[in-house]
C-alpha atoms as a PDB file:
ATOM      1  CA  UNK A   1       4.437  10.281  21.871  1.00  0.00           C
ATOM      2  CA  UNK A   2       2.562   7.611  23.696  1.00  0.00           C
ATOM      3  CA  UNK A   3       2.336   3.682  22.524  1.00  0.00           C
ATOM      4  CA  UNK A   4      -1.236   3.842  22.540  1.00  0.00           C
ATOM      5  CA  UNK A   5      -1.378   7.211  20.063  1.00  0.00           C
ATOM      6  CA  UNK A   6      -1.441   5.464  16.674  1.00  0.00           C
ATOM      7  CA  UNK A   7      -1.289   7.844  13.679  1.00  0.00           C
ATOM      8  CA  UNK A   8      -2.917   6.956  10.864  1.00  0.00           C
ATOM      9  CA  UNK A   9      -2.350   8.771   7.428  1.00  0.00           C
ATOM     10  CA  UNK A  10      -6.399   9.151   6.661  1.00  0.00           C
ATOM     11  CA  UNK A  11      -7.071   9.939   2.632  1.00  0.00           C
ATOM     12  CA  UNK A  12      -9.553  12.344   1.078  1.00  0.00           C
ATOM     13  CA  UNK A  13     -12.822  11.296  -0.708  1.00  0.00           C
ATOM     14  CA  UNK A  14     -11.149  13.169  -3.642  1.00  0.00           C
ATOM     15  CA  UNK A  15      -7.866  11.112  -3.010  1.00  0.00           C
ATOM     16  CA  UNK A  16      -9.342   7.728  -3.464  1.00  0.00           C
ATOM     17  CA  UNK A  17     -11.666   8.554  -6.089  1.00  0.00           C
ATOM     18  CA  UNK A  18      -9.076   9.815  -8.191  1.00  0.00           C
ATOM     19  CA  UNK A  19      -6.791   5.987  -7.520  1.00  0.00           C
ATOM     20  CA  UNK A  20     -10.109   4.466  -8.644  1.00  0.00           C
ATOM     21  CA  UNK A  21     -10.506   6.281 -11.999  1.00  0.00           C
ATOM     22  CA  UNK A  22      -7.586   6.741 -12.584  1.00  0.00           C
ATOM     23  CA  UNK A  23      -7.236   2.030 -12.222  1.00  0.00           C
ATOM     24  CA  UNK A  24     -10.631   2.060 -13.959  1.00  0.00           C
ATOM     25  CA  UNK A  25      -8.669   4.153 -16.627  1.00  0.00           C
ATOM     26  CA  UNK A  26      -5.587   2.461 -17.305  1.00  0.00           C
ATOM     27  CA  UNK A  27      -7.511  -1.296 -16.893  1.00  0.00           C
ATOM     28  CA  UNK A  28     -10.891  -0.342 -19.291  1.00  0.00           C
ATOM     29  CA  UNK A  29      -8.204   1.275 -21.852  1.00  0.00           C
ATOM     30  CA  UNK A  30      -5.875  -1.665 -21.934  1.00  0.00           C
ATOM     31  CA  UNK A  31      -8.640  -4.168 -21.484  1.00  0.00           C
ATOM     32  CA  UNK A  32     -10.900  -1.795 -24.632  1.00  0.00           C
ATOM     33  CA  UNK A  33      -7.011  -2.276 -26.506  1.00  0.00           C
ATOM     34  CA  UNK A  34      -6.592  -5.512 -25.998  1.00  0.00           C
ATOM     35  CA  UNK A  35     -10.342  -6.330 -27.363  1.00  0.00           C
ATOM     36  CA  UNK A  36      -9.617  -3.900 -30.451  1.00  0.00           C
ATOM     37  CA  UNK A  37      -6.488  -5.851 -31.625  1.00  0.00           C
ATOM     38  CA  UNK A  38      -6.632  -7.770 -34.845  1.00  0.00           C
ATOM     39  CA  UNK A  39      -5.504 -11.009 -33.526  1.00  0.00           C
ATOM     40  CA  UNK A  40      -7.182 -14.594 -32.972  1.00  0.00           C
ATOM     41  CA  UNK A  41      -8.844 -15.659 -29.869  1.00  0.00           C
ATOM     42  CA  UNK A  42      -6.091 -17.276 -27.964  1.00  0.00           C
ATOM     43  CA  UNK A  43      -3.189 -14.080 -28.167  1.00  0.00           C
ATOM     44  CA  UNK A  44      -6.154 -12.187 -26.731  1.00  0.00           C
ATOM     45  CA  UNK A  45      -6.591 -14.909 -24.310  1.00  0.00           C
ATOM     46  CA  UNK A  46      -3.253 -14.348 -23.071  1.00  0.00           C
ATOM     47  CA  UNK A  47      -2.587 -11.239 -23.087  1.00  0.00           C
ATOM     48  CA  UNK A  48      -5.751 -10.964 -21.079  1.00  0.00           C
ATOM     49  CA  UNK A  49      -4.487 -13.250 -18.820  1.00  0.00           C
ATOM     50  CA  UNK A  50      -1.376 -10.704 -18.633  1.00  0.00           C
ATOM     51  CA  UNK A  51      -3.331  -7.960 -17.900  1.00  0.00           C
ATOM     52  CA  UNK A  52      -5.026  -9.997 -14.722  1.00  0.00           C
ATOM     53  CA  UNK A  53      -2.215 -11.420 -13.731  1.00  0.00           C
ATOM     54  CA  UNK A  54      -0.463  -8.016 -13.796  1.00  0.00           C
ATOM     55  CA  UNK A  55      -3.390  -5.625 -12.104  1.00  0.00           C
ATOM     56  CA  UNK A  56      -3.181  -9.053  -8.780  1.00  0.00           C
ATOM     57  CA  UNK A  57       0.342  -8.731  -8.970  1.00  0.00           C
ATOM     58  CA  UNK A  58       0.029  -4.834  -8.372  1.00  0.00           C
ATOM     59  CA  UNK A  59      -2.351  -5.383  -5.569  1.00  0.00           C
ATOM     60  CA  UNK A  60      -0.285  -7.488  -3.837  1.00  0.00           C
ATOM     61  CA  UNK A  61       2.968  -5.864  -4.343  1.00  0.00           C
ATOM     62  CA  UNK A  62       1.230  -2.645  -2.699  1.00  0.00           C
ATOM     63  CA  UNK A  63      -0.346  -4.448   0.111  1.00  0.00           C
ATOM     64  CA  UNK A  64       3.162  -6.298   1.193  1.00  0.00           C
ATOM     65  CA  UNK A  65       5.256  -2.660   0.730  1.00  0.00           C
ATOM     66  CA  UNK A  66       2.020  -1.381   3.440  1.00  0.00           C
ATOM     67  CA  UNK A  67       1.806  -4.215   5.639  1.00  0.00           C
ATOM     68  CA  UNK A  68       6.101  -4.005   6.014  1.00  0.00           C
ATOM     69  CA  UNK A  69       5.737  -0.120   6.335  1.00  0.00           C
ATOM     70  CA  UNK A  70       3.177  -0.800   8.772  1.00  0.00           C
ATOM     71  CA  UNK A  71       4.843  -3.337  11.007  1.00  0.00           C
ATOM     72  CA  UNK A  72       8.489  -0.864  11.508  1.00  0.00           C
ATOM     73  CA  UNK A  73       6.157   1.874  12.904  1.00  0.00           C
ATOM     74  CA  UNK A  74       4.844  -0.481  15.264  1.00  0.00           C
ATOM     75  CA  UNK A  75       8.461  -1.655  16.242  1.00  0.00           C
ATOM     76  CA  UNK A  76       9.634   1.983  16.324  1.00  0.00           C
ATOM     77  CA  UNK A  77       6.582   3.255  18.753  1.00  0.00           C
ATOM     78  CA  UNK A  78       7.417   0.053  21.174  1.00  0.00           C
ATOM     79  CA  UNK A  79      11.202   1.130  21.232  1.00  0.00           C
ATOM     80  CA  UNK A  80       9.980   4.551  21.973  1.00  0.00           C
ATOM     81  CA  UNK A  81       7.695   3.748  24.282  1.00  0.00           C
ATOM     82  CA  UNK A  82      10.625   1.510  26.015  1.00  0.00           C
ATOM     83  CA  UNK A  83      13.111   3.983  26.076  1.00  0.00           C
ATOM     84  CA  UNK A  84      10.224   6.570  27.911  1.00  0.00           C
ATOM     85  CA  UNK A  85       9.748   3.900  30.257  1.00  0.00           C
ATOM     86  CA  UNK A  86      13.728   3.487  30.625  1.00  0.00           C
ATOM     87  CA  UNK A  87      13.780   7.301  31.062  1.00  0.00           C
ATOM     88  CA  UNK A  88      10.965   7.614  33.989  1.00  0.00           C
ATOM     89  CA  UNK A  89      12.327   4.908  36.089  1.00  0.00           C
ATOM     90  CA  UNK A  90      15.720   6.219  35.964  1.00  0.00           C
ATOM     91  CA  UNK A  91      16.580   9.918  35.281  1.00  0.00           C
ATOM     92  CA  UNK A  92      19.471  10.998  34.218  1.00  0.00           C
ATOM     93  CA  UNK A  93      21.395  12.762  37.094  1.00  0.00           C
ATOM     94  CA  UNK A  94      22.576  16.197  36.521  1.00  0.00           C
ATOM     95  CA  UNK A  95      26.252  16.222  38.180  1.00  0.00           C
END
């Protein structure tokens, strides 16, 4: 494998349509719950702010976990491509 052949995992339409509903789901059904509950203003306030809080944190979370799975490929193709470098400039002898 060469440095400069990047593979990228590439998702169907069907694939991300079915993360969106299935966000739109779970976030319109606990939003439509929260909305529903017999409680004053303010506990629906908050728990709102829960649910906001909770769906950023998500997005986040899932964008650091890519970014750090993203950044040891990189490091593993540049040791690979090192070590084929290493390897061309110096065969190993057969004795």
């Amino acid at each position: 494998m060469d440095i400069n052949t990047a593979q990228q995992t590439v998702h169907t339409p069907a694939f991300v349509a079915q993360a969106w509903i299935a966000f739109g789901i779970g976030f319109g059904g606990t939003g439509l719950g929260i909305y529903n509950l017999p409680i004053d203003g303010w506990p629906r306030a908050f728990l709102t702010l829960g649910l906001a809080f909770t769906v950023s944190s998500a997005f986040t979370l899932a964008k650091t976990i890519r970014d750090i799975h993203e950044a040891s490929q990189l490091v593993k193709r540049v040791d690979h491509a090192r070590t084929e470098k290493l390897l061309n400039e110096n065969p190993p002898s057969l004795v």
